[in-house]
N, C-alpha and C. Protein backbone atom coordinates (compact mmCIF):
# COMPACT_ATOMS: atom_id res chain seq x y z
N UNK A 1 59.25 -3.36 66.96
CA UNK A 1 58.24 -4.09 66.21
C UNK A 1 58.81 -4.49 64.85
N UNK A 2 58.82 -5.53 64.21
CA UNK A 2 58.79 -6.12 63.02
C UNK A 2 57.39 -6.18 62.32
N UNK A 3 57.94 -5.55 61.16
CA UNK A 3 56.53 -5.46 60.43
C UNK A 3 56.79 -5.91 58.78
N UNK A 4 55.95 -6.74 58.32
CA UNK A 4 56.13 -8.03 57.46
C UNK A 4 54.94 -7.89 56.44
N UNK A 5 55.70 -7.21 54.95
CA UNK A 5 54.62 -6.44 54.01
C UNK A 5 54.72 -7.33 53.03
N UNK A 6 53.34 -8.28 52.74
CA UNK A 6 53.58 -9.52 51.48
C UNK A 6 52.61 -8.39 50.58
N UNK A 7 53.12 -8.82 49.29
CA UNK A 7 52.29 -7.76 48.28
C UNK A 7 53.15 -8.04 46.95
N UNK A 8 52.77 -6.90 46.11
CA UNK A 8 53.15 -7.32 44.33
C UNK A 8 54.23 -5.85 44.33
N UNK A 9 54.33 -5.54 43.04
CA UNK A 9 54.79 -4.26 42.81
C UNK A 9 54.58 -3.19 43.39
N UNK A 10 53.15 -2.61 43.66
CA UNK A 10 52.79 -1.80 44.56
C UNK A 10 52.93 -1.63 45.92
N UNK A 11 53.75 -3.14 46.28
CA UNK A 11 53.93 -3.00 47.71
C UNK A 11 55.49 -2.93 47.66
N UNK A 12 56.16 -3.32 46.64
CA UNK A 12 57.91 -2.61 46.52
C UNK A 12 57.73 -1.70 45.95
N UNK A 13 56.96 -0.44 45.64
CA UNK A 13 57.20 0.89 45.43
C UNK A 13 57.95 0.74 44.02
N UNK A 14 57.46 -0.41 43.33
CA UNK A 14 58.05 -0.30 41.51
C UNK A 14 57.89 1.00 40.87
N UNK A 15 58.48 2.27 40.28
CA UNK A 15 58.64 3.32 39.63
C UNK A 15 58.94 4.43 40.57
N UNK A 16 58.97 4.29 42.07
CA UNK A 16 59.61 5.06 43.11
C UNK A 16 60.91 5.21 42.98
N UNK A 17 61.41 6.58 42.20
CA UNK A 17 62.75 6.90 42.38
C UNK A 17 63.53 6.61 43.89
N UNK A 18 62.74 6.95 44.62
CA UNK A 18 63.13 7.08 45.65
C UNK A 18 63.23 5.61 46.80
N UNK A 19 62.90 5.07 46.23
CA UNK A 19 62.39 3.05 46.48
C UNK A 19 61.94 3.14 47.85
N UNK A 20 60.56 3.81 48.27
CA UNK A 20 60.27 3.97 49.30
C UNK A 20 58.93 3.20 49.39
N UNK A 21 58.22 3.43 48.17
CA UNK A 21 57.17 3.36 47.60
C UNK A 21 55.86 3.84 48.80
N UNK A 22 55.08 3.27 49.03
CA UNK A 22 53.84 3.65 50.08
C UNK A 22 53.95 3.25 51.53
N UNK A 23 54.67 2.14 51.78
CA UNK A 23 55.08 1.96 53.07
C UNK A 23 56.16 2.26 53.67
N UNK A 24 57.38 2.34 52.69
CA UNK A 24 58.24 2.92 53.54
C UNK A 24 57.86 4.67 54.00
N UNK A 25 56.87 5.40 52.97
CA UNK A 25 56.82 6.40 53.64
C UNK A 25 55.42 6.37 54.38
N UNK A 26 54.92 5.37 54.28
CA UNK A 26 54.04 5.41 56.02
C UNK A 26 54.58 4.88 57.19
N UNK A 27 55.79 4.43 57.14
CA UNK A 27 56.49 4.69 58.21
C UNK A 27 58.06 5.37 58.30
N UNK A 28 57.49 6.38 57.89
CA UNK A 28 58.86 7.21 57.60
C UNK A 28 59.14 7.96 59.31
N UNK A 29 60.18 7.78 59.64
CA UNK A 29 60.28 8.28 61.03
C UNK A 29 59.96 7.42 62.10
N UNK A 30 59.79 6.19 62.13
CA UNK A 30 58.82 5.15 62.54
C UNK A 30 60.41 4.31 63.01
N UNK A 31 61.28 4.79 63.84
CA UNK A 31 62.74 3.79 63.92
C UNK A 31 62.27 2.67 64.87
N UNK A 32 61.57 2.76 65.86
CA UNK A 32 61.11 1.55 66.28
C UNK A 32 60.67 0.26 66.17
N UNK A 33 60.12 0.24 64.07
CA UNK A 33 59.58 -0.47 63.46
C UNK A 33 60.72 -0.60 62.57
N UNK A 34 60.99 -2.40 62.72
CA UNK A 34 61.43 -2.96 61.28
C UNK A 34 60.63 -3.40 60.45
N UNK A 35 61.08 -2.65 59.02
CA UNK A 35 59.74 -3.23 58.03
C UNK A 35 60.91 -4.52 56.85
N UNK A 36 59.88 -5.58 56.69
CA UNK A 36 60.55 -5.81 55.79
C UNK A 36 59.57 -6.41 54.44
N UNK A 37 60.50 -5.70 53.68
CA UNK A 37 59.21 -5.25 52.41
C UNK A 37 59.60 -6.77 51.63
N UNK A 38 58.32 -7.37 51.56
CA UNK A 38 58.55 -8.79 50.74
C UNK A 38 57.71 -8.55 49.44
N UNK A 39 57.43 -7.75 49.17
CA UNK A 39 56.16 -7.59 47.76
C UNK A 39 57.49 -8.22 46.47
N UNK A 40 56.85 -8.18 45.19
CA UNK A 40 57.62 -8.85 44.55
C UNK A 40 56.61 -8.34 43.29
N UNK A 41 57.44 -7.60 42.26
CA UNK A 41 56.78 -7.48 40.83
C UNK A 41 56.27 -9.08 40.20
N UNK A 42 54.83 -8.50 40.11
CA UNK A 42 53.97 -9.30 38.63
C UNK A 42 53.40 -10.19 39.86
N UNK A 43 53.83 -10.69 41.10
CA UNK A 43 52.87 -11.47 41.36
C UNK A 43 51.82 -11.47 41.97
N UNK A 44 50.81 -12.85 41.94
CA UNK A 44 49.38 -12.35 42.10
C UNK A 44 49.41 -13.11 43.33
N UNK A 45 48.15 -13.14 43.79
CA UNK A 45 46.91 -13.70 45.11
C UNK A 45 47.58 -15.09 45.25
N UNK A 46 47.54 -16.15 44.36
CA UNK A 46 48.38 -17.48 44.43
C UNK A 46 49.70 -17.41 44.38
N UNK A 47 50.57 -16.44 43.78
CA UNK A 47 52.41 -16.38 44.23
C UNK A 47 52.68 -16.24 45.98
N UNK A 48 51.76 -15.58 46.27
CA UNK A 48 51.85 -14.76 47.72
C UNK A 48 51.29 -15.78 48.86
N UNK A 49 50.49 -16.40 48.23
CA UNK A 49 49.81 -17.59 49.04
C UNK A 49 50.93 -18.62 48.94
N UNK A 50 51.92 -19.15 47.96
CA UNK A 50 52.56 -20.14 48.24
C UNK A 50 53.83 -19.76 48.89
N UNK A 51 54.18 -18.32 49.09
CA UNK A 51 55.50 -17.91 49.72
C UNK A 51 55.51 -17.57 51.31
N UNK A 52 54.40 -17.30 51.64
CA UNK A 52 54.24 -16.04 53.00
C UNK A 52 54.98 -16.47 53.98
N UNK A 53 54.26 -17.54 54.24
CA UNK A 53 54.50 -18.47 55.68
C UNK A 53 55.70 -18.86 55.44
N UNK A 54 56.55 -19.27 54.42
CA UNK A 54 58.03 -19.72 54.78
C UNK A 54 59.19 -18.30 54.92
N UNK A 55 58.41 -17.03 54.24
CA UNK A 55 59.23 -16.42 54.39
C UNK A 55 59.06 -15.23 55.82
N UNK A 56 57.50 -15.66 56.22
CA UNK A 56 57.69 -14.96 57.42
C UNK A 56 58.08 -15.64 58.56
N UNK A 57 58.01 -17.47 58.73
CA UNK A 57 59.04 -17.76 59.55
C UNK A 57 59.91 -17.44 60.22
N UNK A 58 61.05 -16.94 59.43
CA UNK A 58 62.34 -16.60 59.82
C UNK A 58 62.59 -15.10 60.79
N UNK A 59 61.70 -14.35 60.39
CA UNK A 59 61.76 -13.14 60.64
C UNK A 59 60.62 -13.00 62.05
N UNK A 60 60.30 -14.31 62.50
CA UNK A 60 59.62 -14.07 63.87
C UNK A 60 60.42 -14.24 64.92
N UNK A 61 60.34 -13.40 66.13
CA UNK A 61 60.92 -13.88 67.64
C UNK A 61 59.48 -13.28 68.37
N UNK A 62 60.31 -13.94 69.64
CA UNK A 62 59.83 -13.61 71.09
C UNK A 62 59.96 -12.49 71.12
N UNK A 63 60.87 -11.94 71.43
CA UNK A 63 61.27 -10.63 72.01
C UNK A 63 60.41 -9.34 71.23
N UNK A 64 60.01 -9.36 69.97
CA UNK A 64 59.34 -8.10 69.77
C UNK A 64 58.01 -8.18 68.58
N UNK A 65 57.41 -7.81 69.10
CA UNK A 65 55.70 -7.58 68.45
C UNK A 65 55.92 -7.39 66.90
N UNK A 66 54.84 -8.77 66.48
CA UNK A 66 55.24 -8.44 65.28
C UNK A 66 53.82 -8.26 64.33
N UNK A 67 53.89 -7.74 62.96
CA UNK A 67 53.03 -7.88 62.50
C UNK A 67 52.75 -8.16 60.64
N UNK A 68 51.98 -8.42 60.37
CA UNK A 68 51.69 -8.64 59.03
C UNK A 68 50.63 -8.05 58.28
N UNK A 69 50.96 -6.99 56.66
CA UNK A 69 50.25 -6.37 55.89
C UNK A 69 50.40 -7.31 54.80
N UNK A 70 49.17 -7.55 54.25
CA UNK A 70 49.01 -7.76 52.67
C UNK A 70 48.30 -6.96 51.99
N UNK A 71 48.71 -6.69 50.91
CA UNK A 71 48.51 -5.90 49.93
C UNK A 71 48.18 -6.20 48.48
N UNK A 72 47.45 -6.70 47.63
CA UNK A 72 47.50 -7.25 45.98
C UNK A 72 46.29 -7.08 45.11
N UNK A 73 46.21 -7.46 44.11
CA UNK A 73 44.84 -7.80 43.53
C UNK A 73 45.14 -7.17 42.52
N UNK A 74 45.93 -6.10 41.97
CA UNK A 74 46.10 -5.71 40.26
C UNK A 74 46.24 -6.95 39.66
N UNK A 75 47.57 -7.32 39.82
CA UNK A 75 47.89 -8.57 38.98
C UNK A 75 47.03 -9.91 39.23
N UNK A 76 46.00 -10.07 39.87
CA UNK A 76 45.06 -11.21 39.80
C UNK A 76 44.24 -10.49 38.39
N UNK A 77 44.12 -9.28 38.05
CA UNK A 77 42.90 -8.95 37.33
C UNK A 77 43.42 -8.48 36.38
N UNK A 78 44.39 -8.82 36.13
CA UNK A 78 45.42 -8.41 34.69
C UNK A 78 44.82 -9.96 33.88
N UNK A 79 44.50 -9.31 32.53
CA UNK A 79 44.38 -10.94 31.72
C UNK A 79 45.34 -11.08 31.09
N UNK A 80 45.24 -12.72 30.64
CA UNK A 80 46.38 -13.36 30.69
C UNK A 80 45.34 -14.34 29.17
N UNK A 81 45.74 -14.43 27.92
CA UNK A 81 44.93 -15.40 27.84
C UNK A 81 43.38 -14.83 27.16
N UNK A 82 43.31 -13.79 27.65
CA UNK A 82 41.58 -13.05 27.55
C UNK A 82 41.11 -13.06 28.37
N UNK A 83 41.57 -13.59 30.03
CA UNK A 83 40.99 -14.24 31.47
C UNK A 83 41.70 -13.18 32.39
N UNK A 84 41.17 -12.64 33.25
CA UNK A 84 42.29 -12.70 34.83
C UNK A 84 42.86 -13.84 34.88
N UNK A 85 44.40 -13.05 35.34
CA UNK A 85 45.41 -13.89 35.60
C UNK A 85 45.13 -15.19 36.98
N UNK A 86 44.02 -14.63 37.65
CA UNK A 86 43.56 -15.13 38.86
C UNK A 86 42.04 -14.78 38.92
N UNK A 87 41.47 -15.74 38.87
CA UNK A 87 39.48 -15.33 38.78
C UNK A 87 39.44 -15.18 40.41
N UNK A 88 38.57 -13.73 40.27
CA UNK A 88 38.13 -13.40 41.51
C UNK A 88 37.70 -13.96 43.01
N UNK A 89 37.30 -15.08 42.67
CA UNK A 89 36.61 -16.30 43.57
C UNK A 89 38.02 -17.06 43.98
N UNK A 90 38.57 -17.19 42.95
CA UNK A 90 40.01 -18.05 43.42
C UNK A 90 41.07 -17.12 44.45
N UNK A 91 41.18 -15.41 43.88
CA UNK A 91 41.42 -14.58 45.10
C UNK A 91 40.94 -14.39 46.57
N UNK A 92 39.73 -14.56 45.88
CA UNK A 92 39.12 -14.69 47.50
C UNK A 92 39.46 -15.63 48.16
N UNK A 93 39.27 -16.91 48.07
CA UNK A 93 39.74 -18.14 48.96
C UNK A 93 41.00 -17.99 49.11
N UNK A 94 42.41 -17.20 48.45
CA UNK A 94 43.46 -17.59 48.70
C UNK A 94 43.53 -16.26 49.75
N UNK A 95 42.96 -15.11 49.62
CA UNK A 95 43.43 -13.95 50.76
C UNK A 95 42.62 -14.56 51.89
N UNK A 96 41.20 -15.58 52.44
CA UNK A 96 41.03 -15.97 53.23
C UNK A 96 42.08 -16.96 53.74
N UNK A 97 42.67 -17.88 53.14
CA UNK A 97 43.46 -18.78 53.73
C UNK A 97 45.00 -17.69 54.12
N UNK A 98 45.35 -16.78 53.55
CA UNK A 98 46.22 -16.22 54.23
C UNK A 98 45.86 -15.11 55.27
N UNK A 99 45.06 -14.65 54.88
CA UNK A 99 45.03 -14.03 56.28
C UNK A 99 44.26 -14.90 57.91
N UNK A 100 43.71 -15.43 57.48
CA UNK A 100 43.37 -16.44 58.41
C UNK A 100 44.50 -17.18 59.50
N UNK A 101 45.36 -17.59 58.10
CA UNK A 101 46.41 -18.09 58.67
C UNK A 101 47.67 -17.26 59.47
N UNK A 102 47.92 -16.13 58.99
CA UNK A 102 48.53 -14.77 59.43
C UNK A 102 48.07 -14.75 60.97
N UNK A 103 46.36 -14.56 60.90
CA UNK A 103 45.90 -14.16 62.20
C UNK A 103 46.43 -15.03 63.14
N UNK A 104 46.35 -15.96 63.07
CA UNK A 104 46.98 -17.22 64.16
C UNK A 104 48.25 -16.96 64.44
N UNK A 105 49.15 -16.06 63.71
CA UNK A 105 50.26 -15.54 64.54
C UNK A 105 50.56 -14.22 64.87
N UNK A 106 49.71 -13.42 64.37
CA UNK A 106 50.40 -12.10 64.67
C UNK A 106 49.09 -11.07 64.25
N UNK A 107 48.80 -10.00 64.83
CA UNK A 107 47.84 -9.05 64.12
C UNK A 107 48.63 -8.86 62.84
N UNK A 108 47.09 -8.63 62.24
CA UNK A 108 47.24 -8.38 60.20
C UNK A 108 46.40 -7.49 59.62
N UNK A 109 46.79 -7.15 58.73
CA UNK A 109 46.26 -6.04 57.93
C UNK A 109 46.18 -6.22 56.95
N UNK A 110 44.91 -5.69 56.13
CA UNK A 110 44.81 -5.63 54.31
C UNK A 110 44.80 -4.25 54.05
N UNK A 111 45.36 -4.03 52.96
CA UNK A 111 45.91 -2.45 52.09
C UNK A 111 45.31 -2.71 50.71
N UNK A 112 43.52 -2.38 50.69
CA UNK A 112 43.17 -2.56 48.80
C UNK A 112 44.19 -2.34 48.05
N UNK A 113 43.73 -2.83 46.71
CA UNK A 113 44.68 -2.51 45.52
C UNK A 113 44.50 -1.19 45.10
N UNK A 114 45.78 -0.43 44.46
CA UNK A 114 44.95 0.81 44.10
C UNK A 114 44.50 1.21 42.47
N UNK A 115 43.94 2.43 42.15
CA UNK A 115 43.25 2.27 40.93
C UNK A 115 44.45 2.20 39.50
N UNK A 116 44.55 1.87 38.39
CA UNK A 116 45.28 1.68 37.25
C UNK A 116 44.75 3.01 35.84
N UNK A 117 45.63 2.74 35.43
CA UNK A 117 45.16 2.97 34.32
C UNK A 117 44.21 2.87 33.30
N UNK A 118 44.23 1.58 32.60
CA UNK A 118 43.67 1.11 31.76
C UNK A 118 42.03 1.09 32.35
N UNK A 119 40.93 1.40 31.70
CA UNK A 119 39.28 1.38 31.87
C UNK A 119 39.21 0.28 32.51
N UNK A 120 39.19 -1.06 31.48
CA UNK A 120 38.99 -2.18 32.00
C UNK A 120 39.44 -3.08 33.32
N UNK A 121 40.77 -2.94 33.48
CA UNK A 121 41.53 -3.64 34.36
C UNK A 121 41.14 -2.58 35.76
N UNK A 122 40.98 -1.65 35.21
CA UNK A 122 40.26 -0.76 36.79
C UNK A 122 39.11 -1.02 36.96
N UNK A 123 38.36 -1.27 36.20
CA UNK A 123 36.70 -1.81 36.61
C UNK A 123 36.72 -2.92 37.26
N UNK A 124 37.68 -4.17 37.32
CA UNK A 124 38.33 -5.21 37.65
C UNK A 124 38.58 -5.11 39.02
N UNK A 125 39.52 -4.35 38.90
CA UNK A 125 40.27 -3.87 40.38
C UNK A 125 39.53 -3.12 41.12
N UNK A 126 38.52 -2.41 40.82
CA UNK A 126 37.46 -1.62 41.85
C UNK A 126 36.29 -3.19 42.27
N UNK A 127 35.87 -3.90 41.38
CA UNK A 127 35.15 -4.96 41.75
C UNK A 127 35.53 -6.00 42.90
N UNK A 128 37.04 -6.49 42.84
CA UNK A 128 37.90 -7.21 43.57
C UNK A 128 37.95 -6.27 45.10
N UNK A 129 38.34 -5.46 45.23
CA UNK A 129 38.35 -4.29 46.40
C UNK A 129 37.15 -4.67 47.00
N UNK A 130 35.94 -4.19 46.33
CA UNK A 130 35.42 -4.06 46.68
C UNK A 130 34.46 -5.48 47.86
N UNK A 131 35.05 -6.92 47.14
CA UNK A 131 35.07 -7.67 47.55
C UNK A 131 35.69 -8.31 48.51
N UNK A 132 36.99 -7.80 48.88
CA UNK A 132 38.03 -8.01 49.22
C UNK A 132 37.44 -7.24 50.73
N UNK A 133 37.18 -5.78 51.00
CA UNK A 133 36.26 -5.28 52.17
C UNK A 133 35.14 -6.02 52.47
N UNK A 134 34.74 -7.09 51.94
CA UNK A 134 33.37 -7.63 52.20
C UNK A 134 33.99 -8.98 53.06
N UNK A 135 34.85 -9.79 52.39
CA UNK A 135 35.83 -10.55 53.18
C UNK A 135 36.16 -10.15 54.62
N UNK A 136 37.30 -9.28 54.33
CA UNK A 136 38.08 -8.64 55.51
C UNK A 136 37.19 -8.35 56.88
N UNK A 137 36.06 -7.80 56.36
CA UNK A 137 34.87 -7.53 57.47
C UNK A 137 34.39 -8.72 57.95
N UNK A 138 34.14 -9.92 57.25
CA UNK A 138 33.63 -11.09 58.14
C UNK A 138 34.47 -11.98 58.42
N UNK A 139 36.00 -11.39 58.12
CA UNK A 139 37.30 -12.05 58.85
C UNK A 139 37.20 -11.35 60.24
N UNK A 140 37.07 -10.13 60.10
CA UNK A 140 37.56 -9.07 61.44
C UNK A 140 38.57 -8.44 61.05
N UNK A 141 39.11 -8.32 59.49
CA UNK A 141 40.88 -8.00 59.55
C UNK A 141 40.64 -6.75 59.06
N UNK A 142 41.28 -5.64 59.73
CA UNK A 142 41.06 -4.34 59.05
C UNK A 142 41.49 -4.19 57.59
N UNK A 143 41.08 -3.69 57.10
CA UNK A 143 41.25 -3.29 55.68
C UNK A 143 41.32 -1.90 55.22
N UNK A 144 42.34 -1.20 54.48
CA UNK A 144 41.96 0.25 54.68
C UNK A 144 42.15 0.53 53.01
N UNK A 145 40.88 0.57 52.60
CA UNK A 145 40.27 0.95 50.89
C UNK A 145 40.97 2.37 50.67
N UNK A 146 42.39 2.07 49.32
CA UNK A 146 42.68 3.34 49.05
C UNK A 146 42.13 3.40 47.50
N UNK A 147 41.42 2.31 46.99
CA UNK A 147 41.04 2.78 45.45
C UNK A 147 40.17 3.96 45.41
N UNK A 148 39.04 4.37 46.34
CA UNK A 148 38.48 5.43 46.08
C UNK A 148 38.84 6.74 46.07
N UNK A 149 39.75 6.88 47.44
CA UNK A 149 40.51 7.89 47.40
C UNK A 149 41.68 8.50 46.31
N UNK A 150 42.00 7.51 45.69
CA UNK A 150 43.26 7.92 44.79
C UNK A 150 42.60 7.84 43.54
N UNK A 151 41.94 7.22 43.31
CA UNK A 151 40.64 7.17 42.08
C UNK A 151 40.29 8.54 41.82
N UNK A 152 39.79 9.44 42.85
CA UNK A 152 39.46 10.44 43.28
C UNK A 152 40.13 11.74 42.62
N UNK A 153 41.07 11.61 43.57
CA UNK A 153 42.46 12.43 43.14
C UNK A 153 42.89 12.50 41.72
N UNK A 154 43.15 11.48 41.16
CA UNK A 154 43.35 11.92 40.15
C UNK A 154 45.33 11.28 40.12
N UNK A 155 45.72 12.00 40.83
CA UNK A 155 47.27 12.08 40.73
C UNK A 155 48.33 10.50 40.65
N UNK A 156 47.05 9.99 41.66
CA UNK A 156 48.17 8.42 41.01
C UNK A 156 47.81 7.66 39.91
N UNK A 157 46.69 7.86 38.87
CA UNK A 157 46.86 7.51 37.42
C UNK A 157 47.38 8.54 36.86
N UNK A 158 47.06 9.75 36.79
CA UNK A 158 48.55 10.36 35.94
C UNK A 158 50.00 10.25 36.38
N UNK A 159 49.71 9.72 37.63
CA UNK A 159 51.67 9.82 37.56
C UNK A 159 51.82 8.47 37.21
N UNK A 160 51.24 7.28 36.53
CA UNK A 160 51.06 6.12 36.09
C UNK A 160 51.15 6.32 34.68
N UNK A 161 50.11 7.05 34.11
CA UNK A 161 49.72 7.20 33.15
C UNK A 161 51.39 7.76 32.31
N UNK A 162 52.21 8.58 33.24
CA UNK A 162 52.93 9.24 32.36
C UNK A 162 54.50 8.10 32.63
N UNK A 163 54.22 7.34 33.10
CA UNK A 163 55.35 5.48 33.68
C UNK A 163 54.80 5.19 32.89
N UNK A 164 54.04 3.72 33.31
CA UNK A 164 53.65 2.49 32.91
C UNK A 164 52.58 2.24 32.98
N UNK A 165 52.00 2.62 33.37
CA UNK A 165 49.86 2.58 33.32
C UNK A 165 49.60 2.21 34.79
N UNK A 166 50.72 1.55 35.79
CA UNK A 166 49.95 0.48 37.05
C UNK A 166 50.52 1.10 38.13
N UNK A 167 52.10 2.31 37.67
CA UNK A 167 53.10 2.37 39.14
C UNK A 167 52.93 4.13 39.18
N UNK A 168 52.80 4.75 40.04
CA UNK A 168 52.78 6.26 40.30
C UNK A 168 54.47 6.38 40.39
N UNK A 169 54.59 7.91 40.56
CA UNK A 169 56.11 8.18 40.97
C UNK A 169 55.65 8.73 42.32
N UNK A 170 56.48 9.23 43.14
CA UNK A 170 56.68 9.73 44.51
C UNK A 170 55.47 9.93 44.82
N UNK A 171 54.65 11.34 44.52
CA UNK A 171 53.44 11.87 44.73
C UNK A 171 52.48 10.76 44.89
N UNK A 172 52.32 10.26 43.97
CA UNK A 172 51.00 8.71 44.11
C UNK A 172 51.56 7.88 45.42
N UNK A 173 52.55 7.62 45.54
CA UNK A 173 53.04 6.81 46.14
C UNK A 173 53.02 7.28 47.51
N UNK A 174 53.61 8.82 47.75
CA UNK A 174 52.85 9.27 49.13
C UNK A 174 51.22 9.86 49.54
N UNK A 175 50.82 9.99 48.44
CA UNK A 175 49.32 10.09 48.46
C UNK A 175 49.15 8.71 48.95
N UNK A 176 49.02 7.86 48.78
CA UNK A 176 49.08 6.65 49.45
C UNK A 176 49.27 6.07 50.90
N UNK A 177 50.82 6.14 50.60
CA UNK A 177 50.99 6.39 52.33
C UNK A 177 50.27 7.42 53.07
N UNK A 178 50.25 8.61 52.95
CA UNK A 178 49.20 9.47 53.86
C UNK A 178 47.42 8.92 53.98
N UNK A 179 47.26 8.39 53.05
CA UNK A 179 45.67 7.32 53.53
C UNK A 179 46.19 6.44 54.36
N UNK A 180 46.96 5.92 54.04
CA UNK A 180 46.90 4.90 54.77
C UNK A 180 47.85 5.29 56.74
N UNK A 181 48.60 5.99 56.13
CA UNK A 181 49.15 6.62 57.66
C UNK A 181 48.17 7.06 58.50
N UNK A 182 47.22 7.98 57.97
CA UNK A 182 45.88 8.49 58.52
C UNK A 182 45.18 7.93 59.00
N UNK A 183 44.94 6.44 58.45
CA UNK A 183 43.70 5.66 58.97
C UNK A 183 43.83 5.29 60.37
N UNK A 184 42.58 5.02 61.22
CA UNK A 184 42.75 4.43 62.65
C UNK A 184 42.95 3.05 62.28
N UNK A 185 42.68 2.12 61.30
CA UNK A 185 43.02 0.89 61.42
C UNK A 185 44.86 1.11 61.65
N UNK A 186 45.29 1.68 61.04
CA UNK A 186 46.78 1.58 60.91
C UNK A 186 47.63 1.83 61.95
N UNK A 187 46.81 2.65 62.22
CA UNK A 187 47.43 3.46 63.89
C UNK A 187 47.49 2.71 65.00
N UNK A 188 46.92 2.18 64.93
CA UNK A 188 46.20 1.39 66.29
C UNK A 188 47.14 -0.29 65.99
N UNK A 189 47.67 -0.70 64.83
CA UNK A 189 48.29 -1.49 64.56
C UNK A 189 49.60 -1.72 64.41
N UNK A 190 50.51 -0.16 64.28
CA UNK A 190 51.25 0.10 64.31
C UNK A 190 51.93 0.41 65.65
N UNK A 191 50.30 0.49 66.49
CA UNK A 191 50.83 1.24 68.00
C UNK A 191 51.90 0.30 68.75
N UNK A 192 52.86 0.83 69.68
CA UNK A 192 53.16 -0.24 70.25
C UNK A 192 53.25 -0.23 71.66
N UNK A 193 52.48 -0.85 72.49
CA UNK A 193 52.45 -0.81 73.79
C UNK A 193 53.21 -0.46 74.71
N UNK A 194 52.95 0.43 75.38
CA UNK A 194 54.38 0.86 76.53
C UNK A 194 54.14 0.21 77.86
């Protein structure tokens, strides 16, 4: 299986000593699956919308099942200006036109954003999520919400808090992957038919 992760920083595991970040260790042991991690620091909902499709092109065949995760929404709700970098409404239409478009080739997946630091920009990012599951559900595209859980915890804003305010180290980062490894959306997407 080829598996094809568009996303921001949080989806390249930015402050992961270990540069594994959340997906490489939700599929840690997983040799059957090629992942190839396309996330890219700082960008938002519209960087990801103008790259996907040319760069998942290349990386499709016949021969083996493939699939597609997106992952984003900090950096839409980072201001820029005094504004989100990306107004909420404008996220929305652009994760509908990509995953929409995704679906037409391959099963897909959404991975919420997870919680930050800063008060504000997390009130932001819990609002967007929360919108973002409201989408996904009248797409059909699974979605598997880790802001509450890690919100929760505690451990991936302090291991942020003691970085850069937005990136965990290891611990956050596999707290992460284990939600998301856990979930039946994931499982069942990851499965691969015998």
């Amino acid at each position: 299986m080829r598996l094809l992760a568009f996303g921001d920083s949080i989806t390249v595991g930015a402050g992961d000593p270990d540069h594994l970040g959340w997906i490489g260790r939700a599929l840690a042991g997983r040799r059957e699956v090629t992942l190839y991690n396309l996330g890219v620091r700082r960008e938002t909902s519209a960087d990801i919308a103008r790259r996907w499709r040319a760069e998942a092109e290349p990386r499709f065949v016949e021969i083996e099942p493939m699939r597609i995760v997106f992952s984003f929404g900090v950096n839409d709700c980072n201001l820029e200006d005094g504004r989100p970098r990306v107004a909420a409404v404008e996220t929305l239409k652009l994760a509908r036109e990509m995953l929409t478009g995704a679906q037409a080739l391959c099963p897909v997946l959404m991975v919420g954003p997870p919680p930050v630091v800063d008060a504000g920009l997390c009130a932001r990012v819990e609002a967007l999520s929360d919108s973002l599951t409201a989408l996904c559900a009248r797409l059909r595209v699974p979605l598997i919400d880790v802001f509450r859980p890690l919100a929760a915890s505690g451990l991936w804003q302090a291991e942020a808090a003691a970085w850069d305010g937005a990136h965990p180290g290891p611990g956050g980062y596999q707290q992460m992957a284990d939600l998301v490894a856990a979930h039946p959306a994931w499982r069942s997407f990851t499965a691969i038919a015998e």
